[in-house]
C-alpha atoms as a PDB file:
ATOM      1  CA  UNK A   1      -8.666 -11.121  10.702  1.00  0.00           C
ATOM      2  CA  UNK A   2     -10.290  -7.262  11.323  1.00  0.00           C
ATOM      3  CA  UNK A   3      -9.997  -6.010   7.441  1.00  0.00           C
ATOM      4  CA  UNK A   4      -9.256  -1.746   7.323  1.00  0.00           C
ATOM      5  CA  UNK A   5     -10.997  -0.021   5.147  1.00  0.00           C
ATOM      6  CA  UNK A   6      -9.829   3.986   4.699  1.00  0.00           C
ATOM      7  CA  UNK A   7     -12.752   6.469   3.166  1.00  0.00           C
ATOM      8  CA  UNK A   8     -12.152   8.839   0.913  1.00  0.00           C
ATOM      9  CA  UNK A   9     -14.668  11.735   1.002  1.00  0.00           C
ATOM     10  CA  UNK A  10     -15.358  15.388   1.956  1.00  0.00           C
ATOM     11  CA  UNK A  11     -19.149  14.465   3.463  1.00  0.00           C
ATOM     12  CA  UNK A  12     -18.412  14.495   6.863  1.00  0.00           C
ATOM     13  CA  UNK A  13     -21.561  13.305   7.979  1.00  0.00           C
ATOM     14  CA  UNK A  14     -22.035  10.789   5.413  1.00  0.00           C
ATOM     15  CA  UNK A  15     -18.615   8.854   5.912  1.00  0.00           C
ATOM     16  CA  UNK A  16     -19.195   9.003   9.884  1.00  0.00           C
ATOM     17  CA  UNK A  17     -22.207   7.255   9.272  1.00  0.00           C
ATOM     18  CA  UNK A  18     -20.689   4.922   7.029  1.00  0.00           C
ATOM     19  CA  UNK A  19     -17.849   4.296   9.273  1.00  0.00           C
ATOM     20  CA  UNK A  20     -20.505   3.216  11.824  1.00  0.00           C
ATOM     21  CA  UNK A  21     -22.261   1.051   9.852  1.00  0.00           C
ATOM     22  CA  UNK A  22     -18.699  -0.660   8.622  1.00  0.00           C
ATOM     23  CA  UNK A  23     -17.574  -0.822  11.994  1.00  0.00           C
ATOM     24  CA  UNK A  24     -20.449  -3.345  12.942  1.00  0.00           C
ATOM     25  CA  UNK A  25     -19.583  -5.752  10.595  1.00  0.00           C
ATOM     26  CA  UNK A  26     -15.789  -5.401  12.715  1.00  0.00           C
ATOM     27  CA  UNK A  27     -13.949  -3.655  10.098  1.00  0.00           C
ATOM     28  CA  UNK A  28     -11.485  -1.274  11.185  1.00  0.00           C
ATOM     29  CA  UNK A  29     -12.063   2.302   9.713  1.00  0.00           C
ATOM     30  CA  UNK A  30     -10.075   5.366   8.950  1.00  0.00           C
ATOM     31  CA  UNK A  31     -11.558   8.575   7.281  1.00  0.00           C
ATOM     32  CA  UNK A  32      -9.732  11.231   4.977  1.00  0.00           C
ATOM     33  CA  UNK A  33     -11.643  14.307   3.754  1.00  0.00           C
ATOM     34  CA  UNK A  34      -8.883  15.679   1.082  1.00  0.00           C
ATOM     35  CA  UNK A  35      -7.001  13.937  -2.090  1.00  0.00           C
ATOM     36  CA  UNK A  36      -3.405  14.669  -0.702  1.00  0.00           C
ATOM     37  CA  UNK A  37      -4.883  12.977   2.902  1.00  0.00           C
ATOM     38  CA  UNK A  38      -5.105  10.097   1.033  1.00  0.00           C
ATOM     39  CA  UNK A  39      -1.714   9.598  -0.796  1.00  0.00           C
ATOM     40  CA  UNK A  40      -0.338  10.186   2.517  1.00  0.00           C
ATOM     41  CA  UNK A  41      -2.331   8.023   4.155  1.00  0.00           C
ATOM     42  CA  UNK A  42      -1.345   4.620   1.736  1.00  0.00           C
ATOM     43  CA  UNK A  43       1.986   5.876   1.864  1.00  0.00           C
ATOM     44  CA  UNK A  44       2.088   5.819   5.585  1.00  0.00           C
ATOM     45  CA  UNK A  45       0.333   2.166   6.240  1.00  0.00           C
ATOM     46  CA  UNK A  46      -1.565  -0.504   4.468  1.00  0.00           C
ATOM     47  CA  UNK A  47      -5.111  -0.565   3.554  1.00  0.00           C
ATOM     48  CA  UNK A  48      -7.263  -3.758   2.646  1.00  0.00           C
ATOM     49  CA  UNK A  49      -9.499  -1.498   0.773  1.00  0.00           C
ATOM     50  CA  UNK A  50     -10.386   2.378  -0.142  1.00  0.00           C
ATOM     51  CA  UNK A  51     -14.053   3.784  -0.799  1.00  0.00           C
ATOM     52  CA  UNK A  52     -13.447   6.188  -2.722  1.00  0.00           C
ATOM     53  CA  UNK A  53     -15.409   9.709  -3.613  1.00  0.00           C
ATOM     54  CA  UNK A  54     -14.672  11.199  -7.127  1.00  0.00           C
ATOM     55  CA  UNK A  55     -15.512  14.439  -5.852  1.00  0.00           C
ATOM     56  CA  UNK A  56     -12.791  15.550  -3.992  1.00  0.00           C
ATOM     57  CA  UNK A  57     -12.137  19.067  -2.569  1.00  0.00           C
ATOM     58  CA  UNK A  58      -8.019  19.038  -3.731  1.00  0.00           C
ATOM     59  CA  UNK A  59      -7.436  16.267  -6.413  1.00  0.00           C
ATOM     60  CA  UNK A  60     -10.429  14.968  -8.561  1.00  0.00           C
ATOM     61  CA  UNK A  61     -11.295  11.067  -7.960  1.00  0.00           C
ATOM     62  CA  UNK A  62      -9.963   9.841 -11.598  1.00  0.00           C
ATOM     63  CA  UNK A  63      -6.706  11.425 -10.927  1.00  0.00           C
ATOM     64  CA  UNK A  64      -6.477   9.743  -7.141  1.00  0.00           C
ATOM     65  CA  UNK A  65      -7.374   6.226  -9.371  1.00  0.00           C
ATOM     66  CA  UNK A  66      -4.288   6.992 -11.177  1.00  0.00           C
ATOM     67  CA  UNK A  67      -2.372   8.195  -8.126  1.00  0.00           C
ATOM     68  CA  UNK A  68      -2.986   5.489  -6.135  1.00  0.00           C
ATOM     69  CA  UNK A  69      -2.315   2.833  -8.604  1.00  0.00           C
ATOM     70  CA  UNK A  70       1.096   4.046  -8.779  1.00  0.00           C
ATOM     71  CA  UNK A  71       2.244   3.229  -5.530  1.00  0.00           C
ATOM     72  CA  UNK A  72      -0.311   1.021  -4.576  1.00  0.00           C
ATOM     73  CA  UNK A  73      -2.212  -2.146  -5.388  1.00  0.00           C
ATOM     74  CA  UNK A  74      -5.047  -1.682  -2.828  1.00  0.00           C
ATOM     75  CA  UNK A  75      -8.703  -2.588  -4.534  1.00  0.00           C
ATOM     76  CA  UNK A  76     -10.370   0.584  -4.841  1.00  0.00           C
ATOM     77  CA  UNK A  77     -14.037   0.744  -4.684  1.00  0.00           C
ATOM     78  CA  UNK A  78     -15.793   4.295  -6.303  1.00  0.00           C
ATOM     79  CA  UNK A  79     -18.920   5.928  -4.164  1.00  0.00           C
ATOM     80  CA  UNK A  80     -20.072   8.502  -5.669  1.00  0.00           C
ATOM     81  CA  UNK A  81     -22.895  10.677  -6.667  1.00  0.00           C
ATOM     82  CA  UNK A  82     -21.352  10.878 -10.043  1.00  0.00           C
ATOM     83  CA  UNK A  83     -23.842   8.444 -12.681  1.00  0.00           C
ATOM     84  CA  UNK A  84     -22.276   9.401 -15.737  1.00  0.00           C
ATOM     85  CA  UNK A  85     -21.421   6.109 -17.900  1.00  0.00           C
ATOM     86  CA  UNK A  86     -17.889   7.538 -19.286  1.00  0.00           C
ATOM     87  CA  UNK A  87     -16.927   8.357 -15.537  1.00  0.00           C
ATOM     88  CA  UNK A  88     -17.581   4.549 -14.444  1.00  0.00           C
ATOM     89  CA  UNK A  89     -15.558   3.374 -17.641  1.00  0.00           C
ATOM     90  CA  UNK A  90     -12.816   5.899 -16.730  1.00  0.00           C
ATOM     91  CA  UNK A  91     -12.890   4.987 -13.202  1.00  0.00           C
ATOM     92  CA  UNK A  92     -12.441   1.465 -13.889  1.00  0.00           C
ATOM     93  CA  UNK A  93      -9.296   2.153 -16.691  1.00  0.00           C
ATOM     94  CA  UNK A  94      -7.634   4.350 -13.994  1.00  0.00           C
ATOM     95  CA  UNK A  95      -7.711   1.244 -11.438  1.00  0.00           C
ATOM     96  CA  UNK A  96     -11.281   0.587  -9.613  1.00  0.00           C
ATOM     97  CA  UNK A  97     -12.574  -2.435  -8.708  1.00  0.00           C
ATOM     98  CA  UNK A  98     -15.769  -1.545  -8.523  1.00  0.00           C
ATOM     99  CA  UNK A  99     -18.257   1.790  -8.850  1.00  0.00           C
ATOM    100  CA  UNK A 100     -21.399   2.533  -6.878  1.00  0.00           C
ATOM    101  CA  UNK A 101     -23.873   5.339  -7.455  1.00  0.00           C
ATOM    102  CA  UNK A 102     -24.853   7.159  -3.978  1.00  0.00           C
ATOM    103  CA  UNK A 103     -27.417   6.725  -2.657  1.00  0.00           C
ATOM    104  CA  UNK A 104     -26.714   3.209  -2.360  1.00  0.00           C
ATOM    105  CA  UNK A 105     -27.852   0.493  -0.152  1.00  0.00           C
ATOM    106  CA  UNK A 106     -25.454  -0.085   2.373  1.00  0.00           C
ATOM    107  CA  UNK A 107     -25.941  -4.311   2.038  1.00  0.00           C
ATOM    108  CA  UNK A 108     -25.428  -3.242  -1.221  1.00  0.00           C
ATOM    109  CA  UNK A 109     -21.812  -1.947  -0.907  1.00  0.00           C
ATOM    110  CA  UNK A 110     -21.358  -4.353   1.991  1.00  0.00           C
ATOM    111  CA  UNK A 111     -21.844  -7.554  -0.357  1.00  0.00           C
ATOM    112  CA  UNK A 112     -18.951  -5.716  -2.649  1.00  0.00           C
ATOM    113  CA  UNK A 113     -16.935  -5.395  -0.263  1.00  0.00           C
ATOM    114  CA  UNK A 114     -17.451  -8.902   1.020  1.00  0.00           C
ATOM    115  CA  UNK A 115     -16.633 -10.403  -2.748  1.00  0.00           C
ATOM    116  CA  UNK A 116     -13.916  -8.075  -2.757  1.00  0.00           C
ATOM    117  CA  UNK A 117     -12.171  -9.895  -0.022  1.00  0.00           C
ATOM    118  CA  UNK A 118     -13.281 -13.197  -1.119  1.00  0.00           C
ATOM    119  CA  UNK A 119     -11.165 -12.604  -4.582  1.00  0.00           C
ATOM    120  CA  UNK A 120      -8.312 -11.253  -2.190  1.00  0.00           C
ATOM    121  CA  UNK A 121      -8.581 -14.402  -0.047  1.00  0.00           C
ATOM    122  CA  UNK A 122      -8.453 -16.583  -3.487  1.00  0.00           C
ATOM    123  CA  UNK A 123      -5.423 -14.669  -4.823  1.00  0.00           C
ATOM    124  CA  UNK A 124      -3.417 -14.854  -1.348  1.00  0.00           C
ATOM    125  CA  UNK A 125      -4.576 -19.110  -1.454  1.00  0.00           C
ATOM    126  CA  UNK A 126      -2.839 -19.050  -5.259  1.00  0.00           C
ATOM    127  CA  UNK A 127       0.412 -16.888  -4.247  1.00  0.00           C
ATOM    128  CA  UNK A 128       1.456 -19.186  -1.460  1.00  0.00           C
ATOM    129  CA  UNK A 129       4.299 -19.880  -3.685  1.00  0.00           C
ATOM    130  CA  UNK A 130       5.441 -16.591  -3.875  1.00  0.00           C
ATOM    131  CA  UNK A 131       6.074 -16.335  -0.153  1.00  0.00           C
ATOM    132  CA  UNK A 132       9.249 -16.619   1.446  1.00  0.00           C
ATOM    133  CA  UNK A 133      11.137 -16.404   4.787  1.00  0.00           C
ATOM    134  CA  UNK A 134      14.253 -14.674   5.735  1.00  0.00           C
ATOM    135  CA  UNK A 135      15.372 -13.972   9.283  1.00  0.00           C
ATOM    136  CA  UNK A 136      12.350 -13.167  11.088  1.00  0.00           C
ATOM    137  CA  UNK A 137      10.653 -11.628   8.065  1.00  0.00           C
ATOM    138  CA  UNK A 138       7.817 -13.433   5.797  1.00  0.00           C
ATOM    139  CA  UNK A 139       7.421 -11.848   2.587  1.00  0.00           C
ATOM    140  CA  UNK A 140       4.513 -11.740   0.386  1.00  0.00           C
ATOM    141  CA  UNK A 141       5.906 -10.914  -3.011  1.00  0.00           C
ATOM    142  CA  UNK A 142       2.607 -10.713  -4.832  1.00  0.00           C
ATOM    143  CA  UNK A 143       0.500  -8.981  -2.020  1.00  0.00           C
ATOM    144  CA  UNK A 144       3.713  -6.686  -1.452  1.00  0.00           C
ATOM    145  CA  UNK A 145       3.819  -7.474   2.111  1.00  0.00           C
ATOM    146  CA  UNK A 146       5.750  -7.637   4.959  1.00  0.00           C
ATOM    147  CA  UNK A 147       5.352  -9.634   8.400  1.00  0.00           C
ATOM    148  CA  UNK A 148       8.449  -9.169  10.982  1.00  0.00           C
ATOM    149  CA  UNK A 149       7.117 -11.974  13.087  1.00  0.00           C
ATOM    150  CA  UNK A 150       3.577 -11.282  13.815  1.00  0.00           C
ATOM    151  CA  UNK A 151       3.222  -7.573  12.948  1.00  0.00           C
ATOM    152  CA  UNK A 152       3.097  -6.007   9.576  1.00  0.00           C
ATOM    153  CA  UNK A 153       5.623  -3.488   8.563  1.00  0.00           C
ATOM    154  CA  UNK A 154       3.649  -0.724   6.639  1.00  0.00           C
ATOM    155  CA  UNK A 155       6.137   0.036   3.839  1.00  0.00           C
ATOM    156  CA  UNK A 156       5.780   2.228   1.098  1.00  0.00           C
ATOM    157  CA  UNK A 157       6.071   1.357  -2.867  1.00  0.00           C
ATOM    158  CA  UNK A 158       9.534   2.016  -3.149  1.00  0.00           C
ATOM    159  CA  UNK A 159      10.236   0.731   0.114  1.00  0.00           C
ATOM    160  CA  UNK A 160       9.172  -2.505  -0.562  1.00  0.00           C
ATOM    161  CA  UNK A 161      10.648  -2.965  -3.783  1.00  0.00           C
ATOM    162  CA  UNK A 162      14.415  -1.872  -2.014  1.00  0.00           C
ATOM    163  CA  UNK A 163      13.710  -4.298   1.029  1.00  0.00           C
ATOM    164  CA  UNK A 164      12.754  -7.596  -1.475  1.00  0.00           C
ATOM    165  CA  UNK A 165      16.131  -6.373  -3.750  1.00  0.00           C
ATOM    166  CA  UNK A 166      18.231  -6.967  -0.154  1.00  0.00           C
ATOM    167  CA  UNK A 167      16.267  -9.386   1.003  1.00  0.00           C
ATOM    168  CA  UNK A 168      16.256 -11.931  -1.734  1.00  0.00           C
ATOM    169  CA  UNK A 169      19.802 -11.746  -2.292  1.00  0.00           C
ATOM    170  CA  UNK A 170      21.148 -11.791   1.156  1.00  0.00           C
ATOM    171  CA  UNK A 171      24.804 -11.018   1.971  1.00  0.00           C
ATOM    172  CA  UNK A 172      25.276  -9.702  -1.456  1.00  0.00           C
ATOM    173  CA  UNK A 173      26.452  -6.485  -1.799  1.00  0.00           C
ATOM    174  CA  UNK A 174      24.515  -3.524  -3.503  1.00  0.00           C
ATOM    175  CA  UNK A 175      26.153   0.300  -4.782  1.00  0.00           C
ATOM    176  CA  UNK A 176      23.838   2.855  -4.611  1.00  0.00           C
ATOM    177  CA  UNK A 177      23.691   3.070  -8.347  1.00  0.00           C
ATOM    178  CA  UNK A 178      22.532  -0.547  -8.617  1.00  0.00           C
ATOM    179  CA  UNK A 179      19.957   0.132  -5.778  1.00  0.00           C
ATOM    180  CA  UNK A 180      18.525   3.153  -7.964  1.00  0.00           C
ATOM    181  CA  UNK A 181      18.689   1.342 -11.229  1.00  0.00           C
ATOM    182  CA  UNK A 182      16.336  -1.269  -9.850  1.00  0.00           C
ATOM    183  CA  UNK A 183      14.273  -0.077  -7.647  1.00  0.00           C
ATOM    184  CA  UNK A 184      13.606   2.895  -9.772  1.00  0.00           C
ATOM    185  CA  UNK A 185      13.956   1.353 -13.070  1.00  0.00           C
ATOM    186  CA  UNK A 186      16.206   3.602 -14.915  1.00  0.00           C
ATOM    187  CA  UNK A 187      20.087   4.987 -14.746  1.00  0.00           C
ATOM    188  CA  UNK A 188      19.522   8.079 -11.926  1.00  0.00           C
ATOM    189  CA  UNK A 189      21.809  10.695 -12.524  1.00  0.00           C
ATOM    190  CA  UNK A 190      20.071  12.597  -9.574  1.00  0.00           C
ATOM    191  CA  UNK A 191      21.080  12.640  -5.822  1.00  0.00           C
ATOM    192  CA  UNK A 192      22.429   8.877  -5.076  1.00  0.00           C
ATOM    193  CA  UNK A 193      21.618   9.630  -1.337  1.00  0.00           C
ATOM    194  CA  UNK A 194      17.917   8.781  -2.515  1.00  0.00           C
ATOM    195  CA  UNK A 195      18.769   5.226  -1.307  1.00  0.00           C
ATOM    196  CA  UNK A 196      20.400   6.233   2.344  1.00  0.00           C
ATOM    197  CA  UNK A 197      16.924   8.085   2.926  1.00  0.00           C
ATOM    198  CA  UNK A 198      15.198   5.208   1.996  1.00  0.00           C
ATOM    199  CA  UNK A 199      17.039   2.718   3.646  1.00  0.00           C
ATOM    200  CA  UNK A 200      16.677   4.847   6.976  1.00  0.00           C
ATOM    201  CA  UNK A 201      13.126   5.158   6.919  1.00  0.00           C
ATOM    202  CA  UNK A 202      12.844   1.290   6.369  1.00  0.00           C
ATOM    203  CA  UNK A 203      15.343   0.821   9.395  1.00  0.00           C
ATOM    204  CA  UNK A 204      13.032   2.667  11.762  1.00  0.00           C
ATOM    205  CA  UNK A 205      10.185   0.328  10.795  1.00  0.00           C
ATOM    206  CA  UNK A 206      12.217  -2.827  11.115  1.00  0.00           C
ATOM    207  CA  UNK A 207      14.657  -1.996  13.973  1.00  0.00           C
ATOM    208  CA  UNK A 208      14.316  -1.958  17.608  1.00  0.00           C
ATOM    209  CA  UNK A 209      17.314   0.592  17.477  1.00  0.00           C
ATOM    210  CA  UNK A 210      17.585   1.579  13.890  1.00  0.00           C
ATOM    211  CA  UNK A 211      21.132   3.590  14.604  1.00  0.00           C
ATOM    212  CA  UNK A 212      22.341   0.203  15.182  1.00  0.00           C
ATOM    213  CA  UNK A 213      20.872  -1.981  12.394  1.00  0.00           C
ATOM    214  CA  UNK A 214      21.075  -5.882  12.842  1.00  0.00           C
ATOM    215  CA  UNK A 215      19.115  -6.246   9.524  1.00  0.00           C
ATOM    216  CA  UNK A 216      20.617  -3.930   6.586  1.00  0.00           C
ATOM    217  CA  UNK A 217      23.928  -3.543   6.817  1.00  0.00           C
ATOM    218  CA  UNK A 218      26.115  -0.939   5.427  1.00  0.00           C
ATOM    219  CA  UNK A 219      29.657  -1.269   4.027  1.00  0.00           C
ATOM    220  CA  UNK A 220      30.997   1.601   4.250  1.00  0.00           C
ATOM    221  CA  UNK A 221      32.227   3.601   0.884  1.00  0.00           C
ATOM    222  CA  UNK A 222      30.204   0.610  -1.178  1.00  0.00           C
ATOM    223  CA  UNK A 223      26.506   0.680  -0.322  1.00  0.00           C
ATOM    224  CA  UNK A 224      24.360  -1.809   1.384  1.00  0.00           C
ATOM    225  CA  UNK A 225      23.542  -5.727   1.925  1.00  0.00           C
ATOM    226  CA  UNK A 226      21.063  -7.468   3.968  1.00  0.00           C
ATOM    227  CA  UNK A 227      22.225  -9.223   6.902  1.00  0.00           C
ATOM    228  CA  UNK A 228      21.192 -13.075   7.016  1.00  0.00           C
ATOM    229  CA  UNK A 229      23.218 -14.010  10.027  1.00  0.00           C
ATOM    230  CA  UNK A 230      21.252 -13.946  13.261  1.00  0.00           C
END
């Protein structure tokens, strides 16, 4: 299975030669040069792993830790030219797996990255349990994953979390105010339509025609269920 790997850096020539160097070992590699690239990025599709730079042009590396953790469970490895003991502990308490000083040698990082994946492959061999079918969905409810047959469905945080409420309760269902209190954990007294914009970005993942959904269903002047009957 090709692992991706996104890098998180402004040195242009240093990540292109460290995407080329990645690449041979058949890892599939994306590059991001700015903080706010990044967020986007993990919010767009899923990562097996991010190399991360502290020294970032927009938003510092510590705060991207914190960033990403909050929307994101991908291992995070620090590279960084940054040596400084209380940055490594910091890095690690804001959510890195691992920290490595540049310059660094590359069977270095690669061996990281390697028992990075072996701990992932563990985990996934221990969470079988918490996998579960529906329709032509698999869900990972550890990993936070989705499989609609053989693809994966890149969802975001929230997106996730509103597609395992439906989906693990199928044909029940759901107000908008139940939806919000949790998937977002709290009584929103803000714009219930937060759910409707979720729910249609999640159709256009899942769908073949999303206007016409065959998965989440909508009843009308209520809110929303998930459709179990093929």
């Amino acid at each position: 299975m090709e692992r991706s790997i996104l890098i998180a850096d402004k040195d242009k020539i240093f990540t292109q030669g460290l995407k080329y160097d990645l690449e041979n070992d058949d890892y599939f590699i994306e590059i991001v040069y700015q903080g706010k690239s990044l967020l986007k990025k993990i919010e767009e599709k899923s990562f097996d792993l991010i190399l991360l730079e502290l020294d970032m042009p927009d938003i510092k590396g510590l705060e991207l830790c914190k960033k990403i953790r909050s929307i994101s469970f991908v291992p995070i490895i620090v590279i960084t030219k940054d040596d400084k003991d209380m940055s490594k502990i910091l890095a690690l308490e804001y959510g890195a797996d691992d920290y490595l000083v540049k310059p660094f040698n590359m069977l270095e990082l690669k061996a990281r990255i390697k028992s990075i994946f072996r701990r992932i492959n563990y985990e996934l061999e221990k969470t079988k349990n918490h996998i579960y079918k529906i329709r032509n969905f698999t869900i990972n409810s550890l990993r936070r994953q989705i499989k609609l047959g053989d693809e994966n469905i890149n969802l975001t945080g929230k997106e996730f979390d509103l597609f395992y409420v439906l989906s693990s309760n199928p044909g029940k269902i759901f107000t908008r105010e139940e939806l919000l209190k949790k998937v977002w954990g709290y009584a929103y007294y803000g714009d219930v339509r937060t759910v409707d914009v979720h729910v249609r970005r999640i159709r256009k993942k899942i769908e073949n025609n999303f206007k016409d959904s065959q998965y989440i269903m909508t009843k009308w002047g209520v809110g929303y269920y998930f459709n179990n009957i093929q």
